[in-house]
PDB file of N, CA and C in Angstrom:
ATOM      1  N   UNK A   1      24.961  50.434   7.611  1.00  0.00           N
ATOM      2  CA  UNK A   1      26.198  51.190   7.656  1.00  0.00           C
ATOM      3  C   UNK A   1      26.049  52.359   8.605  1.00  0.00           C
ATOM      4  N   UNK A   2      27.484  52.501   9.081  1.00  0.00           N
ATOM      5  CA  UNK A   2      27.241  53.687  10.073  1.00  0.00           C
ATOM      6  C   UNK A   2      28.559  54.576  10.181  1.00  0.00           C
ATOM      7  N   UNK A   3      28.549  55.915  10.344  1.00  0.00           N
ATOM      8  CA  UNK A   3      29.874  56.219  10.551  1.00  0.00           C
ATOM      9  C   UNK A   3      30.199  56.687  12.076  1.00  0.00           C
ATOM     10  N   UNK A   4      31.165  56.503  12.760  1.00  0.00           N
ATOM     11  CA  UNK A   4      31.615  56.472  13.880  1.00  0.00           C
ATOM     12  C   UNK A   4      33.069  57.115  14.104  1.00  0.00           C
ATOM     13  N   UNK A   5      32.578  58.140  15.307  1.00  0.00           N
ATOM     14  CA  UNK A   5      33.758  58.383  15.908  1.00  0.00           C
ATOM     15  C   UNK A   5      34.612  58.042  16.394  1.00  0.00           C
ATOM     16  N   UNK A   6      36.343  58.236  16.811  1.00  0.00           N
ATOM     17  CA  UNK A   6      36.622  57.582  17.479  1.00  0.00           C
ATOM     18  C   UNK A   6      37.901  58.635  17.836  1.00  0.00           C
ATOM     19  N   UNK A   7      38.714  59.144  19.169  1.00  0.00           N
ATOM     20  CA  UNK A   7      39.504  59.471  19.608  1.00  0.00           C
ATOM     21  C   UNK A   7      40.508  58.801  18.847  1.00  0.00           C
ATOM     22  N   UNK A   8      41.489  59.461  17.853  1.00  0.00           N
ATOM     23  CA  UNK A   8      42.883  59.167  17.782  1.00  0.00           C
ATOM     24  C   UNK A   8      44.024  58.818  18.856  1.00  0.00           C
ATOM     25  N   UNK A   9      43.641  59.211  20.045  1.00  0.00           N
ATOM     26  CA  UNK A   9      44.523  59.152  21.236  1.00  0.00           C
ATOM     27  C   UNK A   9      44.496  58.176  21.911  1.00  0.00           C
ATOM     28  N   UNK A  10      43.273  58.018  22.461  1.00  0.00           N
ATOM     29  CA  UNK A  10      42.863  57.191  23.358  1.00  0.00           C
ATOM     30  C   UNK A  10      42.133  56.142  23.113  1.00  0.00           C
ATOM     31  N   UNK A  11      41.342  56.257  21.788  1.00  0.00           N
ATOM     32  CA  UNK A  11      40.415  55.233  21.137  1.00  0.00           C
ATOM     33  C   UNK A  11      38.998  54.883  21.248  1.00  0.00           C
ATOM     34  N   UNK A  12      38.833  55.909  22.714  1.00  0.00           N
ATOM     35  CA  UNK A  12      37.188  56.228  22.653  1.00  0.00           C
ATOM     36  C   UNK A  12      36.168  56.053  21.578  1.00  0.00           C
ATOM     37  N   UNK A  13      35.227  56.027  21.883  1.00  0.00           N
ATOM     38  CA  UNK A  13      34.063  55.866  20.760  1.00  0.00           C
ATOM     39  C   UNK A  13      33.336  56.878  21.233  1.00  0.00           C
ATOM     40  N   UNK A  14      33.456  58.210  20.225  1.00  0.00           N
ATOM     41  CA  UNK A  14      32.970  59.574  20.557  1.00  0.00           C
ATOM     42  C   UNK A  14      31.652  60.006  20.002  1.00  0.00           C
ATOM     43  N   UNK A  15      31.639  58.963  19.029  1.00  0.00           N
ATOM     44  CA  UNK A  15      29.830  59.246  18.274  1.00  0.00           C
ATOM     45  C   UNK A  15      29.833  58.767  17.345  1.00  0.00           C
ATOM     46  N   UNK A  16      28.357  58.135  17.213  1.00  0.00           N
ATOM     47  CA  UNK A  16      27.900  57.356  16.055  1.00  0.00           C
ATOM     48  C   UNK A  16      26.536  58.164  15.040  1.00  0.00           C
ATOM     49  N   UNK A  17      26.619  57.960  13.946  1.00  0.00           N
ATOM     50  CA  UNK A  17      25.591  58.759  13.022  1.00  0.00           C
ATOM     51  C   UNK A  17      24.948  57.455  12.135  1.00  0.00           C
ATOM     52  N   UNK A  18      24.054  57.100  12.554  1.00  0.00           N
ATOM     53  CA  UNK A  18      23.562  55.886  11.873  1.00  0.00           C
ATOM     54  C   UNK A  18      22.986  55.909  10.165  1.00  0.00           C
ATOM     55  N   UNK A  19      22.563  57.015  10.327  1.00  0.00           N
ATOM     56  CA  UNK A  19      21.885  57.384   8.772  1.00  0.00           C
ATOM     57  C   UNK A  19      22.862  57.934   8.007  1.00  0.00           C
ATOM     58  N   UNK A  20      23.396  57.254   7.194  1.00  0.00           N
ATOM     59  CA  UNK A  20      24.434  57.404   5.870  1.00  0.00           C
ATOM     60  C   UNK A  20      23.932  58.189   5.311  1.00  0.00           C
ATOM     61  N   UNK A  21      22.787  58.812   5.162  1.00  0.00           N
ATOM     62  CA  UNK A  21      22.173  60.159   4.017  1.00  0.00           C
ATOM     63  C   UNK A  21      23.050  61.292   3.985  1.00  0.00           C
ATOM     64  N   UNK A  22      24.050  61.353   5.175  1.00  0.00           N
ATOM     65  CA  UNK A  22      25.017  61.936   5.194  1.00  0.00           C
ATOM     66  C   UNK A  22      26.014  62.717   4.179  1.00  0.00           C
ATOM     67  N   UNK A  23      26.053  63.653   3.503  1.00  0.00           N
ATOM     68  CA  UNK A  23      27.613  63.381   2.634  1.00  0.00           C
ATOM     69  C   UNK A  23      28.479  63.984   3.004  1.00  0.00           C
ATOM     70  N   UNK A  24      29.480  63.519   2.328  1.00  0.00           N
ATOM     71  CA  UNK A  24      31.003  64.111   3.200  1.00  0.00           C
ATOM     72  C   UNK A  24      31.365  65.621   3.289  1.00  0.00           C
ATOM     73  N   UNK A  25      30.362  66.190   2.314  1.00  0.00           N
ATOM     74  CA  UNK A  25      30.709  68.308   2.424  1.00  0.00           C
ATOM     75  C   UNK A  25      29.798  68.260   3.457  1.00  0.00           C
ATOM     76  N   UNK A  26      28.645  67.494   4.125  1.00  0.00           N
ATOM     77  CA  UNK A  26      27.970  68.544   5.158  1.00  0.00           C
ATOM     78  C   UNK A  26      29.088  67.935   6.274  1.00  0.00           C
ATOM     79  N   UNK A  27      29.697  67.011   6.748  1.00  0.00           N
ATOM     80  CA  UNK A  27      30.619  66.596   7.556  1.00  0.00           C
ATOM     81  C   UNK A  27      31.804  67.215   7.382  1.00  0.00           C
ATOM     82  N   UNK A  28      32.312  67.402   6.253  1.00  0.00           N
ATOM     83  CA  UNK A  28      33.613  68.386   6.265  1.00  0.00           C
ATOM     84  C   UNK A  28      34.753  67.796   5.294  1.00  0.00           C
ATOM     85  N   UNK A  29      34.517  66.355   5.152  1.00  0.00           N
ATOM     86  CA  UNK A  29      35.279  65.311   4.843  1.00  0.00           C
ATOM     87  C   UNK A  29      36.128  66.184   3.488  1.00  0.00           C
ATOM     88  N   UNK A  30      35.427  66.863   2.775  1.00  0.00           N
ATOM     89  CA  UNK A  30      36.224  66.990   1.327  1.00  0.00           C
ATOM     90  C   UNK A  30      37.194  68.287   1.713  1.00  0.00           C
ATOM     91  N   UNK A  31      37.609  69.017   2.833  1.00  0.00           N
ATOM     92  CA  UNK A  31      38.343  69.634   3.153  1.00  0.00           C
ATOM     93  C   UNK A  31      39.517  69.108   3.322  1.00  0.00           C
ATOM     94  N   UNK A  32      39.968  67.369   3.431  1.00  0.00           N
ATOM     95  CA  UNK A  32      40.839  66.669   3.964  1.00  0.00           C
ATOM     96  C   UNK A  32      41.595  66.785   2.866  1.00  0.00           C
ATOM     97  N   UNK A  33      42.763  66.991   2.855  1.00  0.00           N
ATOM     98  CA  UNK A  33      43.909  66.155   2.083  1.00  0.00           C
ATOM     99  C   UNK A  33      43.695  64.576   1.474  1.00  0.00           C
ATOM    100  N   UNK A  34      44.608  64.029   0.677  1.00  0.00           N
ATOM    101  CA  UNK A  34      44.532  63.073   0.882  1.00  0.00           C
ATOM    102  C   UNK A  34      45.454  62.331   1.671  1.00  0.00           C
ATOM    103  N   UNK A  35      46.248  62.938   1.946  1.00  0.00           N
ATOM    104  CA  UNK A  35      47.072  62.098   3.567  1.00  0.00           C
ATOM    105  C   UNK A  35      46.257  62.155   4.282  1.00  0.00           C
ATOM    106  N   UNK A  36      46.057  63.232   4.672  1.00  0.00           N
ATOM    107  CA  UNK A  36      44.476  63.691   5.677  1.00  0.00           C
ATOM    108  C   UNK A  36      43.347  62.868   5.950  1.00  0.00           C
ATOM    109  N   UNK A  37      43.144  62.184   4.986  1.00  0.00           N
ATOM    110  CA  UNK A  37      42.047  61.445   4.203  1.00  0.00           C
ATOM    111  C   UNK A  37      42.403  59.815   4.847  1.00  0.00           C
ATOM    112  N   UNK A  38      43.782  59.388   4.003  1.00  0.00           N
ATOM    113  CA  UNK A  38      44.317  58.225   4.522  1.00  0.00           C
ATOM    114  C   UNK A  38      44.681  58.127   5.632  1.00  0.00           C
ATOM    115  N   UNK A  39      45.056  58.678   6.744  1.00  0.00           N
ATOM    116  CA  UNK A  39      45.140  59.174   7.916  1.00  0.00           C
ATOM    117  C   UNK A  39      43.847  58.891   9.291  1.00  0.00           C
ATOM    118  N   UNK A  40      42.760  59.530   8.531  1.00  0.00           N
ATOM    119  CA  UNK A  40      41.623  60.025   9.313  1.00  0.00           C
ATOM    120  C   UNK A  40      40.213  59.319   9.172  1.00  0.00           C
ATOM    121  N   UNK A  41      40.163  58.377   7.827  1.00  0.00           N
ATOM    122  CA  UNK A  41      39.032  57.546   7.485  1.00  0.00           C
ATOM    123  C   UNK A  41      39.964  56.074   7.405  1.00  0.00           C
ATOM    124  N   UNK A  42      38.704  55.501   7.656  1.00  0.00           N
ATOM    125  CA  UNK A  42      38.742  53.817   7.562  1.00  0.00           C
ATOM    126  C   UNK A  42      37.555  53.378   7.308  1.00  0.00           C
ATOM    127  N   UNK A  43      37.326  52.160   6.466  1.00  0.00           N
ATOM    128  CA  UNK A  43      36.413  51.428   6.665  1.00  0.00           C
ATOM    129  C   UNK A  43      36.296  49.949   7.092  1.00  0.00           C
ATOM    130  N   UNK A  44      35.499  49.250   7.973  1.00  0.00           N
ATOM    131  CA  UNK A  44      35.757  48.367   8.610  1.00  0.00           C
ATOM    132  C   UNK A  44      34.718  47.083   7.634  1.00  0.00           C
ATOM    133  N   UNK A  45      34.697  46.033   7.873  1.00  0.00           N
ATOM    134  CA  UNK A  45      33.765  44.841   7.071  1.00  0.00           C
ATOM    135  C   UNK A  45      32.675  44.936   6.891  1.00  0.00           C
ATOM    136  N   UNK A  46      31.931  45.605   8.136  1.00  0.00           N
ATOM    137  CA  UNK A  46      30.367  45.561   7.655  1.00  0.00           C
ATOM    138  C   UNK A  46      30.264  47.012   6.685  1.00  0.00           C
ATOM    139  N   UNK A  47      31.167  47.843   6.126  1.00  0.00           N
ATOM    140  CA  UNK A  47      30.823  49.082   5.565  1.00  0.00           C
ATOM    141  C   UNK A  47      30.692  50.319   6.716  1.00  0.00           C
ATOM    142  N   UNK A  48      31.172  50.547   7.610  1.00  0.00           N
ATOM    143  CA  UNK A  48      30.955  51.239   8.524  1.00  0.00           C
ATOM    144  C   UNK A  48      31.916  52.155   8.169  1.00  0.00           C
ATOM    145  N   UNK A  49      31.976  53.481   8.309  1.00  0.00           N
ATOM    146  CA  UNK A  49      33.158  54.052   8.355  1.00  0.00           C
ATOM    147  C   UNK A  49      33.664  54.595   9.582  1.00  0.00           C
ATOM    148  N   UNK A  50      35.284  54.658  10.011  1.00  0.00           N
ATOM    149  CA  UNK A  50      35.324  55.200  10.664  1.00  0.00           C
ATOM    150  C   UNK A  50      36.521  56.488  10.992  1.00  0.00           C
ATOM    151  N   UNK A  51      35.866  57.376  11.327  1.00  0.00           N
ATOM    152  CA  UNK A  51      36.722  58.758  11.410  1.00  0.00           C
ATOM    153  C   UNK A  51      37.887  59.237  12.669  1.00  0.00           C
ATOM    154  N   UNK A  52      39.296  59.352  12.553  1.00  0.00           N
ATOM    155  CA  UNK A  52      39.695  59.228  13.640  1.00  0.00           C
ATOM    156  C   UNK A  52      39.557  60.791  14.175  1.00  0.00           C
ATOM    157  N   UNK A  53      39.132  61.235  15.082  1.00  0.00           N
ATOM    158  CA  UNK A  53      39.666  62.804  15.591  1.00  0.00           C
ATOM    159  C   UNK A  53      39.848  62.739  17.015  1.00  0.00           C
ATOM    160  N   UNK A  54      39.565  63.712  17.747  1.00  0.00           N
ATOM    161  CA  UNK A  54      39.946  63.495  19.304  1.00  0.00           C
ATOM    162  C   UNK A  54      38.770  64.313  20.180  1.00  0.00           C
ATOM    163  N   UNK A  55      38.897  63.679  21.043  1.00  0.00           N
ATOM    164  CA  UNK A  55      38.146  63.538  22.366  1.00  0.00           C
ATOM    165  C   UNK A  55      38.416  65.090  23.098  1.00  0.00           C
ATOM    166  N   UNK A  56      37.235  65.331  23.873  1.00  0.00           N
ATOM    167  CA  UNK A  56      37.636  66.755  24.880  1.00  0.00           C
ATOM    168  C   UNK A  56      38.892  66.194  25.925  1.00  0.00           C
ATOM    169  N   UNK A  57      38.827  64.945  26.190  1.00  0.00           N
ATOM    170  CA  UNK A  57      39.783  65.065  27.522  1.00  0.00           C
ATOM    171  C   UNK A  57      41.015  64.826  27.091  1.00  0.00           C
ATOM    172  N   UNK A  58      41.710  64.198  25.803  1.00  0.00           N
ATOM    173  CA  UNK A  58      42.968  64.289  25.243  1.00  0.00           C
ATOM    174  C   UNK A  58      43.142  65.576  25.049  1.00  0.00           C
ATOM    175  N   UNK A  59      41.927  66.059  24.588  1.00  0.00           N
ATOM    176  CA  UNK A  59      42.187  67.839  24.100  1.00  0.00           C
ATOM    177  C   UNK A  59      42.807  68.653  25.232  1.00  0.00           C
ATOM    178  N   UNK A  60      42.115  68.722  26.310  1.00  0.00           N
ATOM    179  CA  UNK A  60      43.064  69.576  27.426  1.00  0.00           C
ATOM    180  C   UNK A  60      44.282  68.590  27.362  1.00  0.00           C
ATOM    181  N   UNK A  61      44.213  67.339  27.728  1.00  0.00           N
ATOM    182  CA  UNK A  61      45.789  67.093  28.389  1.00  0.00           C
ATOM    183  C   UNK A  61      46.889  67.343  27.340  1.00  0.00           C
ATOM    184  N   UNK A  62      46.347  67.628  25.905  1.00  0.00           N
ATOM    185  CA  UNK A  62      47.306  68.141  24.837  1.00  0.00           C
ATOM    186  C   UNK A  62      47.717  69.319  25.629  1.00  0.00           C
ATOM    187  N   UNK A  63      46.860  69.887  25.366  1.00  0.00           N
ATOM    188  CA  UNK A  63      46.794  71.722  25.948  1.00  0.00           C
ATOM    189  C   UNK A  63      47.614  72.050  27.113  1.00  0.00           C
ATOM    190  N   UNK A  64      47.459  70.657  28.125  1.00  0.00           N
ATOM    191  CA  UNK A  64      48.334  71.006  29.567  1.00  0.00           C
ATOM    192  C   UNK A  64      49.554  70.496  28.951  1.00  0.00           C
ATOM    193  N   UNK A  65      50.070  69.688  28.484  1.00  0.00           N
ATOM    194  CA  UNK A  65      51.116  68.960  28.101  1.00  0.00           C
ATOM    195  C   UNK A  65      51.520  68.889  26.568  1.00  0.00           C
ATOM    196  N   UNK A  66      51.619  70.066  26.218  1.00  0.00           N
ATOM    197  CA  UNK A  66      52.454  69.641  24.746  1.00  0.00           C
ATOM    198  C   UNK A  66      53.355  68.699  24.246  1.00  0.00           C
ATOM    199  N   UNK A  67      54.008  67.745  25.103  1.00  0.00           N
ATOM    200  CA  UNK A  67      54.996  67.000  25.110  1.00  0.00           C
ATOM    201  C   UNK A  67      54.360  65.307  24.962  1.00  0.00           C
ATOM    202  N   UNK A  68      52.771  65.539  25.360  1.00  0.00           N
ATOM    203  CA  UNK A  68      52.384  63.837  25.092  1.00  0.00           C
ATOM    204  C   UNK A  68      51.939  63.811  23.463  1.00  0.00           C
ATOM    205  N   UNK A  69      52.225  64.961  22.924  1.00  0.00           N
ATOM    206  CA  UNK A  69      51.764  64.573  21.197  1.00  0.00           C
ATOM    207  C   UNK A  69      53.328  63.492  20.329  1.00  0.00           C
ATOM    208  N   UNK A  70      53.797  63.407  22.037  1.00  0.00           N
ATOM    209  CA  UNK A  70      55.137  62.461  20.985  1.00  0.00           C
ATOM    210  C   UNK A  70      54.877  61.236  21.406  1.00  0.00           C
ATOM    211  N   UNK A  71      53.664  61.002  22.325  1.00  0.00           N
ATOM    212  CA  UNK A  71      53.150  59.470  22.552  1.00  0.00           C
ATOM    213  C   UNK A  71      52.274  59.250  21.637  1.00  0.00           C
ATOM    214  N   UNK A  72      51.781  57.630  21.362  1.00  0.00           N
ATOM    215  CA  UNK A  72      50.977  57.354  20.360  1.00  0.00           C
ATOM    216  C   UNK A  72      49.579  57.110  20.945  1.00  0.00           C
ATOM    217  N   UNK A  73      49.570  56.762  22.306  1.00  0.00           N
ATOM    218  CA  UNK A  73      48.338  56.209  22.777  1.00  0.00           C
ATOM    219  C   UNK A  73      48.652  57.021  24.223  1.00  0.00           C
ATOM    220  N   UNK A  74      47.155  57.939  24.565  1.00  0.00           N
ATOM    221  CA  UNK A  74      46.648  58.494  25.609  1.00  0.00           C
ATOM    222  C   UNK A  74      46.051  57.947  26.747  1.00  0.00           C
ATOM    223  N   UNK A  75      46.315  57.492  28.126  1.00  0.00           N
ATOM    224  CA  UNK A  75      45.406  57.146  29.023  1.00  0.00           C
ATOM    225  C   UNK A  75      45.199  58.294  30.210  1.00  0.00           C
ATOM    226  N   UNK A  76      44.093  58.305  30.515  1.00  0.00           N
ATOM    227  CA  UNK A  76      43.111  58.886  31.216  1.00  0.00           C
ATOM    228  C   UNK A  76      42.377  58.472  31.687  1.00  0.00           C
TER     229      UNK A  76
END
């Protein structure tokens, strides 16, 4: 099992943490809502989880462009 990053925007694969010894307060996870939660985690077949957040380069073009947070998918 592994948990993995992934850009909400664009869909990048931003980082992987292979060792599950992990728990979700040193990651942050129990700060989430649970929309937040349903929203932002997934788990895929082999047990992997995966976390959606975003990438540095969606991050500026948010920043330059406030107006692409009404698109669903980012290219760059």
């Amino acid at each position: 099992m592994a948990l993995k990053y992934f850009c909400r925007h664009c869909g990048i694969e931003m980082g992987k943490i292979d060792n599950m010894s992990v728990d979700s307060e040193r990651l942050g996870l129990h700060k989430l809502t649970s929309e937040e939660r349903m929203e932002m985690v997934s788990y895929d077949d082999a047990g992997d989880v995966h976390i959606k957040s975003i990438c540095e380069d969606c991050h500026e073009s948010l920043e330059r462009n406030p107006t692409y947070y009404q698109n669903d998918y980012l290219i760059h």
